[in-house]
Each structure stands twice: as structure tokens, then as C-alpha cells.
C-alpha atoms as a PDB file:
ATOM      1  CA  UNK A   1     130.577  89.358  74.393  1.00  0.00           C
ATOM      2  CA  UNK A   2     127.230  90.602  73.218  1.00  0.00           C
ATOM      3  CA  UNK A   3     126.065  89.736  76.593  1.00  0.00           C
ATOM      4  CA  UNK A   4     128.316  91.358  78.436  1.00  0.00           C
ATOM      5  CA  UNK A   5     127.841  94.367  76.612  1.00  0.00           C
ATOM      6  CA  UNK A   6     124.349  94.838  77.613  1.00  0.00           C
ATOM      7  CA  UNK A   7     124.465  93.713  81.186  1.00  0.00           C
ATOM      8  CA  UNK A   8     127.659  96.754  81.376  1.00  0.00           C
ATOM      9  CA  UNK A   9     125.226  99.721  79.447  1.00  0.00           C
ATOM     10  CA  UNK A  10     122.493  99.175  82.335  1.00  0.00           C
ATOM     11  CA  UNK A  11     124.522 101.897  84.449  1.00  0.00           C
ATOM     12  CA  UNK A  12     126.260 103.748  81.382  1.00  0.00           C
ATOM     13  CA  UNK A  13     122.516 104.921  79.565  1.00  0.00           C
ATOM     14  CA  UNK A  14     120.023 104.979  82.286  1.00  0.00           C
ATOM     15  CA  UNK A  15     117.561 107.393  80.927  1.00  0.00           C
ATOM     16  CA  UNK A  16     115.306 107.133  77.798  1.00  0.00           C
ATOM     17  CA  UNK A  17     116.074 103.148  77.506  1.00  0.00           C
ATOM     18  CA  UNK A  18     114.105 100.596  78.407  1.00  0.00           C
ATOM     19  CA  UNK A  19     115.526  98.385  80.886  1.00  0.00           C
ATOM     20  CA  UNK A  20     116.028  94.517  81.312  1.00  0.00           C
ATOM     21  CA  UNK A  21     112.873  93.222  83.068  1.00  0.00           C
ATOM     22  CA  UNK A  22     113.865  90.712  85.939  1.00  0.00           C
ATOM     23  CA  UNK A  23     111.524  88.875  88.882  1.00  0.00           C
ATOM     24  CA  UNK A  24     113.338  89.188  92.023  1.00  0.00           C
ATOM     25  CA  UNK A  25     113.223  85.807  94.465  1.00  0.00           C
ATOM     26  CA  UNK A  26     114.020  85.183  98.418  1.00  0.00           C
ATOM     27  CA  UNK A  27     114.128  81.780  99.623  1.00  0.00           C
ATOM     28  CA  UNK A  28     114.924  79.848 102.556  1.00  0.00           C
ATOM     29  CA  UNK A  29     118.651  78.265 102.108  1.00  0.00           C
ATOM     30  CA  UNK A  30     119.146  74.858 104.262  1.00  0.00           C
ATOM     31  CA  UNK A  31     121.855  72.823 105.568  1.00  0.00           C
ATOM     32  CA  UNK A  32     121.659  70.870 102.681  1.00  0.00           C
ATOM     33  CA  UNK A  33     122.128  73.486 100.053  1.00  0.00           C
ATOM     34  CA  UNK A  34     118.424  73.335  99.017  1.00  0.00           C
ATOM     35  CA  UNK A  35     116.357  76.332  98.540  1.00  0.00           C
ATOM     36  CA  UNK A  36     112.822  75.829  99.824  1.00  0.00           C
ATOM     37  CA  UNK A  37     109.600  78.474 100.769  1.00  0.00           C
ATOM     38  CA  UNK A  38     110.993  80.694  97.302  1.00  0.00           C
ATOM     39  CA  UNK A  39     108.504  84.014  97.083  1.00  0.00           C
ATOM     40  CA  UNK A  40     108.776  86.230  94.184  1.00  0.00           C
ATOM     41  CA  UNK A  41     108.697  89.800  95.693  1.00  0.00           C
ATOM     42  CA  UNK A  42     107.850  92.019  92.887  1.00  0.00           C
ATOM     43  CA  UNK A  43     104.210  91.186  91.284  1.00  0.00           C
ATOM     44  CA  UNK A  44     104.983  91.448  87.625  1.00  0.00           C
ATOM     45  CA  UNK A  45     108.691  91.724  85.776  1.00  0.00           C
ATOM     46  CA  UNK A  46     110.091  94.928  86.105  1.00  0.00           C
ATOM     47  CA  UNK A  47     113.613  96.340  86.570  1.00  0.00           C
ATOM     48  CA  UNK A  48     114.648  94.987  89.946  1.00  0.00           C
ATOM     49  CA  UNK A  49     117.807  93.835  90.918  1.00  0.00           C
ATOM     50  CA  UNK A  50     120.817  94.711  92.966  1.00  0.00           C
ATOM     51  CA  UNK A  51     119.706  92.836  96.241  1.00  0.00           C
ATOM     52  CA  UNK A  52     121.180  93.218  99.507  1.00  0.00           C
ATOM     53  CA  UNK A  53     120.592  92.196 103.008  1.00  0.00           C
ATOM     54  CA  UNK A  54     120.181  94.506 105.877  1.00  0.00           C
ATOM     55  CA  UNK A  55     122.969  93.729 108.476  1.00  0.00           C
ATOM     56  CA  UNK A  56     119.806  92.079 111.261  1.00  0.00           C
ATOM     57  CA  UNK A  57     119.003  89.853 108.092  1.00  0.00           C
ATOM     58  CA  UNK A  58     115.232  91.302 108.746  1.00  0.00           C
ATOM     59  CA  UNK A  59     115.108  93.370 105.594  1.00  0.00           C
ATOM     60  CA  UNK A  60     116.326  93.285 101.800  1.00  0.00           C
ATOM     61  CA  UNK A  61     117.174  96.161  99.960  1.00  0.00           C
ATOM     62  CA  UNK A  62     117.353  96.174  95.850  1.00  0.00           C
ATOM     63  CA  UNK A  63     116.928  98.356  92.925  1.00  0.00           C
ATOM     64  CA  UNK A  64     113.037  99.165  91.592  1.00  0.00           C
ATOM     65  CA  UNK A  65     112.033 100.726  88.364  1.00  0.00           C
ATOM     66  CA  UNK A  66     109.515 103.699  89.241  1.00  0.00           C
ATOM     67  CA  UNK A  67     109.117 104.500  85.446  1.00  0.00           C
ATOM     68  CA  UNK A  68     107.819 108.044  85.056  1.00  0.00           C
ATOM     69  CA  UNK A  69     106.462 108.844  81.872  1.00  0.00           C
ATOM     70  CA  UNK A  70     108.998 108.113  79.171  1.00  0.00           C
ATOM     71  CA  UNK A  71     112.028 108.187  81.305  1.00  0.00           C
ATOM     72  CA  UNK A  72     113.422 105.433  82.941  1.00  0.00           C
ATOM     73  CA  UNK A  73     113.568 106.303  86.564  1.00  0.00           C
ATOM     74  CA  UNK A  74     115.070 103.789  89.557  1.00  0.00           C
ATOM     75  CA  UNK A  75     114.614 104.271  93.263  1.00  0.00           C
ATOM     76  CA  UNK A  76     115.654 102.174  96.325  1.00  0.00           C
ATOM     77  CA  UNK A  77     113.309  99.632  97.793  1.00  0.00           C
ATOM     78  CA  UNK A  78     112.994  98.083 101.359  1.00  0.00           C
ATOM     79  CA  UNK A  79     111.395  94.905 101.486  1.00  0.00           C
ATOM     80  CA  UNK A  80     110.505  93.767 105.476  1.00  0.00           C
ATOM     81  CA  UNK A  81     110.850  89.961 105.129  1.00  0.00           C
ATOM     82  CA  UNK A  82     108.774  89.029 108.297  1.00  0.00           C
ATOM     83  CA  UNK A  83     105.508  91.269 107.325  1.00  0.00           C
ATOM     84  CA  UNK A  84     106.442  90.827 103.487  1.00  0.00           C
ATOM     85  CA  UNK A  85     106.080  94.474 102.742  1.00  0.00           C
ATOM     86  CA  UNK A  86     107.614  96.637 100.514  1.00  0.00           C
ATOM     87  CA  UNK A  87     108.478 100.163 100.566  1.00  0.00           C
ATOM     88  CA  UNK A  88     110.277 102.851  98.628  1.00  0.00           C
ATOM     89  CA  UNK A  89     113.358 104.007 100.895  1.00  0.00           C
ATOM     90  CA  UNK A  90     113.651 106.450  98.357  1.00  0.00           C
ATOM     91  CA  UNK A  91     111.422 108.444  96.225  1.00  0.00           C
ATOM     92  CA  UNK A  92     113.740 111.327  94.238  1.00  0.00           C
ATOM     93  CA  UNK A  93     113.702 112.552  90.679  1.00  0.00           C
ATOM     94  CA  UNK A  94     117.150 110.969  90.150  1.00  0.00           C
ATOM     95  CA  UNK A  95     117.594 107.437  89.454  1.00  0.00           C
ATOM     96  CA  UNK A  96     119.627 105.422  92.424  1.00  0.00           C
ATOM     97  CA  UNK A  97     121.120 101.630  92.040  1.00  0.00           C
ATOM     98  CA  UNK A  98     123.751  99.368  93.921  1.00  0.00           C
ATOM     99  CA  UNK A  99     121.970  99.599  97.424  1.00  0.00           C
ATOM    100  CA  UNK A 100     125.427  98.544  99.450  1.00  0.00           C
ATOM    101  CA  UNK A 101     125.987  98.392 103.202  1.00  0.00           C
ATOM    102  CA  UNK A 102     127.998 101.423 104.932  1.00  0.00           C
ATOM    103  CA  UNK A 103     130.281  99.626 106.961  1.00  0.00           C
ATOM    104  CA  UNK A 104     129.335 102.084 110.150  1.00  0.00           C
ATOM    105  CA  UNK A 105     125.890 100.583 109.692  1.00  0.00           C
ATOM    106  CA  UNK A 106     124.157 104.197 108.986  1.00  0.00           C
ATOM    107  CA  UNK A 107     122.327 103.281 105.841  1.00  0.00           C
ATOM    108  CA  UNK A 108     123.166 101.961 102.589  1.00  0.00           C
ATOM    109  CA  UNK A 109     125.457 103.408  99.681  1.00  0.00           C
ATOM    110  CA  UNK A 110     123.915 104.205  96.379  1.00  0.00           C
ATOM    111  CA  UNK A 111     124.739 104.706  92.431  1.00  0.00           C
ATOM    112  CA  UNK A 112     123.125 108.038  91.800  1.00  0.00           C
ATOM    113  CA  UNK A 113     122.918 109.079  88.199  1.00  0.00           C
ATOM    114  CA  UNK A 114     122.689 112.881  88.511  1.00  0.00           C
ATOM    115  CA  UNK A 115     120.455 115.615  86.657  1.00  0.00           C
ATOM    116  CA  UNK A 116     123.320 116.297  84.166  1.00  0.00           C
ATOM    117  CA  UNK A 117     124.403 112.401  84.230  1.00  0.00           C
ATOM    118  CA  UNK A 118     127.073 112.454  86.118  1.00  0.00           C
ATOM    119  CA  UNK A 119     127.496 109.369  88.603  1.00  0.00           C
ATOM    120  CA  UNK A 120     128.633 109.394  92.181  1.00  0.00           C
ATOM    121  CA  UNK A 121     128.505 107.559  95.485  1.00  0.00           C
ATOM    122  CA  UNK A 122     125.717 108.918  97.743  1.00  0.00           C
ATOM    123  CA  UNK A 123     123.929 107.831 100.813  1.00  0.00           C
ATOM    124  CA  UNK A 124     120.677 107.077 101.414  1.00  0.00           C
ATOM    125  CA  UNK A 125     120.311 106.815 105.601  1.00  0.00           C
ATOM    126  CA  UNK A 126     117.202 104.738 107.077  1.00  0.00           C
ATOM    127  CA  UNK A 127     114.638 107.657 106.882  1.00  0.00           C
ATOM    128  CA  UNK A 128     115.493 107.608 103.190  1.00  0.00           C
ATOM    129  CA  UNK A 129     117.419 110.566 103.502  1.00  0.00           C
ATOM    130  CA  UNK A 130     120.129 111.142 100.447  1.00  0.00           C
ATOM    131  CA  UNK A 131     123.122 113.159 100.278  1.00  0.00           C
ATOM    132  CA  UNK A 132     126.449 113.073  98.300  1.00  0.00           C
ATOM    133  CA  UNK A 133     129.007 110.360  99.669  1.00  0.00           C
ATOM    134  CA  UNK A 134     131.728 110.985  97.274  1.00  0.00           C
ATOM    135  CA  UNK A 135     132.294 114.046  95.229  1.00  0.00           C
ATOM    136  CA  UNK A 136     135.049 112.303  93.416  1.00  0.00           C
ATOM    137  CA  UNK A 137     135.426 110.008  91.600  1.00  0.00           C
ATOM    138  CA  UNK A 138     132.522 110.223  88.590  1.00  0.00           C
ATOM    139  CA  UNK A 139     131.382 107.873  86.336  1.00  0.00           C
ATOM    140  CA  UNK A 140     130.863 105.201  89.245  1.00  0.00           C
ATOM    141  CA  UNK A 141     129.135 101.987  87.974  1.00  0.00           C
ATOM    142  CA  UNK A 142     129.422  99.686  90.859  1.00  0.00           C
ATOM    143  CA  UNK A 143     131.238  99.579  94.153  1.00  0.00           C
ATOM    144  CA  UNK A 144     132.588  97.498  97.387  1.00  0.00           C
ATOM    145  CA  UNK A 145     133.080  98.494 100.689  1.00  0.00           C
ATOM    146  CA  UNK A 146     136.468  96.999 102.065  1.00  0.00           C
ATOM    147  CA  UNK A 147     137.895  96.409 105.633  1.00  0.00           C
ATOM    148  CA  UNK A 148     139.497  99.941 106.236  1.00  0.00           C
ATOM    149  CA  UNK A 149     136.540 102.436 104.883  1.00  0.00           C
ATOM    150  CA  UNK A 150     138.038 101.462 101.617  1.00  0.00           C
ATOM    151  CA  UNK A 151     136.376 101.231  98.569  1.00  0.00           C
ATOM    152  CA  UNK A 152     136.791  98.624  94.914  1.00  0.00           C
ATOM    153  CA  UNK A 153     135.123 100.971  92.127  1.00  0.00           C
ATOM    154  CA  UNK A 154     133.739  99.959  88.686  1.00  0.00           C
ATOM    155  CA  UNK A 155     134.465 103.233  86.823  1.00  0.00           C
ATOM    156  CA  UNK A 156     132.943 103.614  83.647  1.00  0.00           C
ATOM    157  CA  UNK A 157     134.786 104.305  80.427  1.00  0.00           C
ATOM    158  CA  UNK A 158     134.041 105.855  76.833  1.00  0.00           C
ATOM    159  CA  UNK A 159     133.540 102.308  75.829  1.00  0.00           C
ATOM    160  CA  UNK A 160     133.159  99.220  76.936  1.00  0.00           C
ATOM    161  CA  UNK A 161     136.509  97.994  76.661  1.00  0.00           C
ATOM    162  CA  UNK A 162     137.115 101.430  78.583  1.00  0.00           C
ATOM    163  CA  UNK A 163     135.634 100.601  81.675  1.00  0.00           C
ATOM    164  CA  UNK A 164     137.892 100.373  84.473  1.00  0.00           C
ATOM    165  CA  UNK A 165     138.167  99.011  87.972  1.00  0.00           C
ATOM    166  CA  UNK A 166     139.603 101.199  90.631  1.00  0.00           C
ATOM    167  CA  UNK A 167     140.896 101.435  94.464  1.00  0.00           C
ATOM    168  CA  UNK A 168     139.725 104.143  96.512  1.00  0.00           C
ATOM    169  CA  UNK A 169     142.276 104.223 100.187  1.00  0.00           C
ATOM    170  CA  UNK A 170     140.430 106.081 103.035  1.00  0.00           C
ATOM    171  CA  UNK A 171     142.867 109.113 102.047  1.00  0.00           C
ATOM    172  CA  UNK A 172     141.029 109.417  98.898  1.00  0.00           C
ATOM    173  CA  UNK A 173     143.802 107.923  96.953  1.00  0.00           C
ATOM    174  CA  UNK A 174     142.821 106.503  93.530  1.00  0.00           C
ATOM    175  CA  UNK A 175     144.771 103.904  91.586  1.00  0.00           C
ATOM    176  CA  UNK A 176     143.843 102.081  88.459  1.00  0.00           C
ATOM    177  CA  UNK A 177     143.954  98.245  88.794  1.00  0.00           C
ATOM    178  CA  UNK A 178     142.717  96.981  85.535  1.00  0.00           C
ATOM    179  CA  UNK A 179     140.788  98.078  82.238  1.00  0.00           C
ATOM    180  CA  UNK A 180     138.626  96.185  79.937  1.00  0.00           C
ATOM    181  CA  UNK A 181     136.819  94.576  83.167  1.00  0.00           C
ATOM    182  CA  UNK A 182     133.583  93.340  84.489  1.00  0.00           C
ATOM    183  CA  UNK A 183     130.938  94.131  86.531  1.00  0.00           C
ATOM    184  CA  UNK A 184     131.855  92.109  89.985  1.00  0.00           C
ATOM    185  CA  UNK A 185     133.547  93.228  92.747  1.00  0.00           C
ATOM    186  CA  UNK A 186     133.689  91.703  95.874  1.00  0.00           C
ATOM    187  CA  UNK A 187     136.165  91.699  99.370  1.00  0.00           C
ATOM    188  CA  UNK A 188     137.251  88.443 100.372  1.00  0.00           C
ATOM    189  CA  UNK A 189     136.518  87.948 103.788  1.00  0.00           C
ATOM    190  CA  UNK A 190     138.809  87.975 106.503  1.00  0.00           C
ATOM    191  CA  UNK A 191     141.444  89.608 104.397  1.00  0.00           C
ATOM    192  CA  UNK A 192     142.489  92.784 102.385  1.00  0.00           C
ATOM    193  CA  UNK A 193     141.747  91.154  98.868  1.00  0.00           C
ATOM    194  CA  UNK A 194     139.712  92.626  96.554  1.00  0.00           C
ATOM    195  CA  UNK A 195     138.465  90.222  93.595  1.00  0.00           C
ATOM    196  CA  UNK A 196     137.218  91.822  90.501  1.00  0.00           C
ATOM    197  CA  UNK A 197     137.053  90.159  86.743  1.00  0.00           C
ATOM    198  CA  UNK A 198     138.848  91.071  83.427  1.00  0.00           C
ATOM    199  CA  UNK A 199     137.784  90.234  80.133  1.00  0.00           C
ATOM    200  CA  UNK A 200     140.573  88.326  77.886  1.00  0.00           C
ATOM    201  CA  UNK A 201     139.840  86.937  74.565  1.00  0.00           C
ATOM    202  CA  UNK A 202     135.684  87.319  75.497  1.00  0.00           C
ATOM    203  CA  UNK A 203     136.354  85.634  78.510  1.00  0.00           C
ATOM    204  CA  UNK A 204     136.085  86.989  82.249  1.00  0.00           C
ATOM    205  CA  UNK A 205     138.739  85.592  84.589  1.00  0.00           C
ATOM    206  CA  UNK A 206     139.307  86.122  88.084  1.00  0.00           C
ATOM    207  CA  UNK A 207     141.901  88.792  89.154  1.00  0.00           C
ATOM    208  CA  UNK A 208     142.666  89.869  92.603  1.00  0.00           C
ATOM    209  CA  UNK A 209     144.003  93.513  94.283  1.00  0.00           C
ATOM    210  CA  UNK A 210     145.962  92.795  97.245  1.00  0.00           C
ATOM    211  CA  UNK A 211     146.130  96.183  99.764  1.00  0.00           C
ATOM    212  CA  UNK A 212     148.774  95.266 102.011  1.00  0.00           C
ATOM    213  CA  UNK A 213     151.462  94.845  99.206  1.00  0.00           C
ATOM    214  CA  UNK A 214     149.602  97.175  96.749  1.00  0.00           C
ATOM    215  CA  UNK A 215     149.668  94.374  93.823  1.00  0.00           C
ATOM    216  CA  UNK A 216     147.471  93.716  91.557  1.00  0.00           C
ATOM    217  CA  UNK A 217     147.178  89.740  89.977  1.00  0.00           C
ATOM    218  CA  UNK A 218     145.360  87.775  86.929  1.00  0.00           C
ATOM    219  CA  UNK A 219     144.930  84.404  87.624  1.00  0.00           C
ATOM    220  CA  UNK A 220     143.546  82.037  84.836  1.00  0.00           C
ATOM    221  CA  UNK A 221     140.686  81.005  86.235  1.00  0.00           C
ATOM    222  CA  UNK A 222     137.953  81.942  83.915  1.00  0.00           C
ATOM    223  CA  UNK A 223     134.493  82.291  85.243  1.00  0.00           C
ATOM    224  CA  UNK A 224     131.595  79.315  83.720  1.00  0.00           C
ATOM    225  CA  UNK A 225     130.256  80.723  80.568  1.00  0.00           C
ATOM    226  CA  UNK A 226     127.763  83.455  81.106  1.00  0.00           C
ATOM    227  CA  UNK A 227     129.098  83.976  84.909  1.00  0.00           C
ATOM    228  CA  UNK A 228     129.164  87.571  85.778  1.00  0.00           C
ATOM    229  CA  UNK A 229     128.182  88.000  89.244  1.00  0.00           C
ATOM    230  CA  UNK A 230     129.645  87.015  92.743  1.00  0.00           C
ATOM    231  CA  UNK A 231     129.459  86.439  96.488  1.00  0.00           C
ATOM    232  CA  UNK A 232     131.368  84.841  98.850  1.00  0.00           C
ATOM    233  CA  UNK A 233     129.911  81.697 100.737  1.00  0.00           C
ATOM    234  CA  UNK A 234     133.259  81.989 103.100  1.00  0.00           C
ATOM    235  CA  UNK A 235     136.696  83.285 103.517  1.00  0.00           C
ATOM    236  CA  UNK A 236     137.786  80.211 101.079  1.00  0.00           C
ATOM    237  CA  UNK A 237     134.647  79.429  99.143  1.00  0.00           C
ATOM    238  CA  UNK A 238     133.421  82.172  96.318  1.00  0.00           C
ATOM    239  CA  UNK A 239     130.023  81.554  94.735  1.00  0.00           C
ATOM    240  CA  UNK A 240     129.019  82.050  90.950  1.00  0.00           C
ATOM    241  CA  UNK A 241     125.730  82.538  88.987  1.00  0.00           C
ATOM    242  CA  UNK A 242     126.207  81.785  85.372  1.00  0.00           C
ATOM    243  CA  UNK A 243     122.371  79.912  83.825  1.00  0.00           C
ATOM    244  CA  UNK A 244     120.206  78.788  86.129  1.00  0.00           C
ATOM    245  CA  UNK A 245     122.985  77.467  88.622  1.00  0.00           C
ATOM    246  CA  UNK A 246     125.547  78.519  91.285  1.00  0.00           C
ATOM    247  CA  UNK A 247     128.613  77.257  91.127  1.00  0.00           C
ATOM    248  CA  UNK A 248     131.671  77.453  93.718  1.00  0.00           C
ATOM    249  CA  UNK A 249     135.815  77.470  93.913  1.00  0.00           C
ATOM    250  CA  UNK A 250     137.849  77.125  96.836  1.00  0.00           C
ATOM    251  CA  UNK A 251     140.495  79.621  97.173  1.00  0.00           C
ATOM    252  CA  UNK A 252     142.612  76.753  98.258  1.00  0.00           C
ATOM    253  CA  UNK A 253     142.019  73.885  96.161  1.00  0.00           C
ATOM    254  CA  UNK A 254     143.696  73.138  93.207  1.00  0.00           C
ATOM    255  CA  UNK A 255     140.415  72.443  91.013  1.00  0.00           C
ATOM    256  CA  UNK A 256     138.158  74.677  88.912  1.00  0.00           C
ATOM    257  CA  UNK A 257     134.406  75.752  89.506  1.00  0.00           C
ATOM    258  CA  UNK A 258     132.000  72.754  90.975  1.00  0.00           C
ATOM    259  CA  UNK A 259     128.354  72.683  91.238  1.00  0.00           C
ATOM    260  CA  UNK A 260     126.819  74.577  94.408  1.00  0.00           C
ATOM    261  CA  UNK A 261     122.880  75.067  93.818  1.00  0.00           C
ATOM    262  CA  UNK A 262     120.802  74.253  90.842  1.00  0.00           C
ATOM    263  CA  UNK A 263     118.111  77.084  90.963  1.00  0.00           C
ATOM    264  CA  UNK A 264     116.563  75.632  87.632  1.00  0.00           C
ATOM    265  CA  UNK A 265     113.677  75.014  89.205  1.00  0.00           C
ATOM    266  CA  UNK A 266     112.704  78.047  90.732  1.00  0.00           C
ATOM    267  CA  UNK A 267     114.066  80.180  87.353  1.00  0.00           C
ATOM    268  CA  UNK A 268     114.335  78.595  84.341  1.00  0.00           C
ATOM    269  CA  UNK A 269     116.352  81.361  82.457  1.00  0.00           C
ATOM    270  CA  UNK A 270     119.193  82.513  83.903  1.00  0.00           C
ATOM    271  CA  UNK A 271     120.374  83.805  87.448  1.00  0.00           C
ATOM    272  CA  UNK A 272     122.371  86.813  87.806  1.00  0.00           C
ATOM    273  CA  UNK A 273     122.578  89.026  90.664  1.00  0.00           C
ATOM    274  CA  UNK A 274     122.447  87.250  94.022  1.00  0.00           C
ATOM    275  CA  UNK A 275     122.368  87.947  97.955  1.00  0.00           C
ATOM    276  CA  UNK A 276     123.411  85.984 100.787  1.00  0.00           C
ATOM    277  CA  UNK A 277     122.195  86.858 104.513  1.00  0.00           C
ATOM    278  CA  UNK A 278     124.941  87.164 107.181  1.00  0.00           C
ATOM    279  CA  UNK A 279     123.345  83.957 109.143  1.00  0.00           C
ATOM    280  CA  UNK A 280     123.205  82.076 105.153  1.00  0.00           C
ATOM    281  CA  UNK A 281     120.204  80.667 105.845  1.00  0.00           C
ATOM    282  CA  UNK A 282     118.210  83.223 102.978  1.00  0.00           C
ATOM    283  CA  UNK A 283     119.437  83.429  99.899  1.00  0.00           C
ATOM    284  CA  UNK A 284     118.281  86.180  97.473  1.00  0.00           C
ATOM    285  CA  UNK A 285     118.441  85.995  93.392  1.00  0.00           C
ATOM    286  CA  UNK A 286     117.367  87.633  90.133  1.00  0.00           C
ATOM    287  CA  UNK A 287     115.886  85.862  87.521  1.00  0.00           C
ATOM    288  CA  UNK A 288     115.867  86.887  83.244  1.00  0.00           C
ATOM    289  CA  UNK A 289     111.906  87.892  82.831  1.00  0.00           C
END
């Protein structure tokens, strides 16, 4: 659980902390689920994570460390993958993470921890411009745009066993779905699912909101040991990092987790956060500095 633990307190105590250091990766994904061409973006480790494609698959958007002084400070970065330039999209006193489409397509969505700590959703539009998305609810960690301008919310809690995850209606409508959970959230395509993870007996195991009939359900199917983070390859097939390899389960099938990509050989410490293009033909990841 130790693990866990840390990889939670990233977005609970940004400020005055030193944060993991990561090398963030974009590679070329082909037909046979090989990764070729793989660039590291950032020069040296740093804080960078959180990557996600622009909807034209020509840029990448993540999470950079701008460390100011003492402080730990975080901005949002645009990285053009034709010219293979970076910029800052944003430049602010506050610390943003999460970059995550809109789903009009106006910008992105960010984590803003606020002067006095709070946390909300804000967006950043594609001058860089920032303003508040969501006055309530605080103490947002991570988020997920659904199908209907509705929203899966990682709310954090007094503790870690605290944290929640939430559902957010287009009304503004909150409702509790689980405590004691993990960092992943993610919208099954083609539906009104929303998959999240709950931690049982140290253990993260799948669980699943389902809008149309408002219920919430554990399955027990745990994620591979040190699996955190998720994506979905297709409306049956959901993809998970856990060491240096992806793995994959079919909604479908009757059979656990099987072997998707070994990315061993491009990071040789452990995956976590990963990105998949709409056209899946790039793949992005974060690798353990």
C-alpha cells in the first residue's frame, strides 16, 4: 500500500514537497503492437506526467514542474509533435495538473491548486487563458469527462482511506460512488459506464458506475500488482500499466488481464501514466526517473 500512498499525496501536498521525478516518452504504436521511433520529450527527469492528446493527434499536453525557488510549482505544457517543440500553455503562480479534453473542444480542463489550497476544476483555453470551471466541488484530485457534459471525480479525503470517487450530472448533482479508492477514472466508450478502482485488502479492483440505472458495482477483478493507471484500447478492450508492461482485459471475455506491450525496453522501471492518440497509432507513457 506504501505505493499507493505516495502516488495518491502527489495532488493532496503540492507545495513545499519535492515531487516524483519521471521522463516522459512518445512513440510510434504499429499494427503489430510494437512501439518504434520512442523520443524522450523532457531533457532531464523532472515532474512530468499527466499526458494527453490534442483531439487532431498533432499535439500532447502533460503536466511540467516549473520549480520556483523552494516551492513546488506545476504548469501546463504543449508539446507540437511534428516540429518537436515545447511550450508552456500556461505560466501562473498557481500550480495546474490533469490537462483533460473539454468535450466542446475549447481547451483542456485542469487541477488547479489555489492560493489558499483549495482545488477546483478550471480551464485553460488554447491562448492559455485560465478561469474557474467548477466552483463546486473542492478538493478535486483527478477527473473524467463523460458522454453528457458529465463528469467521474477523484475527491480527496482527510486521509487516504478518505478519498472518494464521485459523479458530477450536468445539473450539478453530486453522488458518492465509493470511498477508500484509487486514482483511475476512465469512461468506457460507447456507453454511460464509468470505471474507477477501490482498494480491498491492499488490493485495487475494478468497479464500475452505470448512469442510466444510477448503480454502482465491484467486480473482483483486481488490477496486476502495482497497476494504477488506465485507458481504453476500445469499447471492449481496457489497457493497464503496472512495471514496465501493459496489460489488457476484454470486457467480454471470461479471462483475467493478458499481456498487451512490453515497454521494458524503452523504460526499465516502471510505467505509469499513459496516452493513447484517437487514430492509436502514438502512444504516450511515463517512466519512474
Amino acid at each position: 500500500m506504501r505505493l499507493l500512498s505516495l502516488a495518491l499525496t502527489v495532488m493532496a501536498l503540492p507545495v513545499a514537497a519535492a515531487l516524483p521525478q519521471y521522463n516522459l516518452y512518445l512513440a510510434d504504436l504499429n499494427n503489430d503492437l510494437s512501439v518504434t521511433n520512442a523520443i524522450k520529450i523532457n531533457e532531464t527527469p523532472t515532474y512530468v506526467n499527466q499526458p494527453a492528446f490534442s483531439q487532431d493527434s498533432k499535439s500532447l499536453f502533460f503536466t511540467l514542474e516549473q520549480g520556483k525557488d523552494l516551492a513546488v510549482q506545476t504548469d501546463i505544457a504543449r508539446y507540437d509533435i511534428a516540429d518537436r517543440k515545447q511550450q508552456a500553455l500556461t505560466n501562473t503562480a498557481l500550480s495546474e495538473y490533469s490537462p483533460t479534453l473539454l468535450p466542446d473542444g475549447s481547451g483542456v480542463s485542469v487541477v488547479v491548486v489555489e492560493a489558499d489550497q483549495t482545488q477546483r476544476l478550471w480551464k485553460v483555453d488554447a491562448q492559455g487563458q485560465t478561469s474557474v470551471l467548477k466552483v463546486e466541488p473542492k478538493a478535486v484530485g483527478y477527473h473524467a469527462w463523460g458522454p453528457d457534459q458529465d463528469l467521474l471525480l477523484f475527491i480527496l479525503g482527510d486521509k487516504e482511506d478518505n478519498h472518494t470517487v464521485r459523479y458530477l450530472d450536468k445539473a450539478g448533482k453530486l453522488t458518492t460512488l465509493a470511498t477508500n479508492v484509487g486514482r483511475a477514472l476512465s469512461w468506457q466508450p460507447g456507453s454511460q459506464k464509468a470505471y474507477y478502482t477501490e482498494v480491498k485488502q491492499g488490493q485495487l479492483y475494478l468497479s464500475l458506475y452505470d448512469v442510466k440505472t444510477k448503480t454502482p458495482t465491484q467486480t473482483t477483478l483486481a488490477l496486476p500488482a502495482g497497476g494504477q493507471d488506465f485507458v481504453w484500447w476500445s469499447e471492449d478492450t481496457l489497457l493497464v500499466s503496472a512495471g514496465t508492461k501493459i496489460y489488457q482485459w476484454q470486457v467480454t471475455a471470461k479471462q483475467g488481464w493478458t499481456l498487451w506491450l512490453d515497454l521494458s525496453k524503452n523504460c526499465g522501471t516502471e510505467v505509469s501514466r499513459f496516452a493513447l492518440n484517437r487514430q492509436r497509432s502514438q502512444l504516450a507513457f511515463v517512466c519512474k526517473a
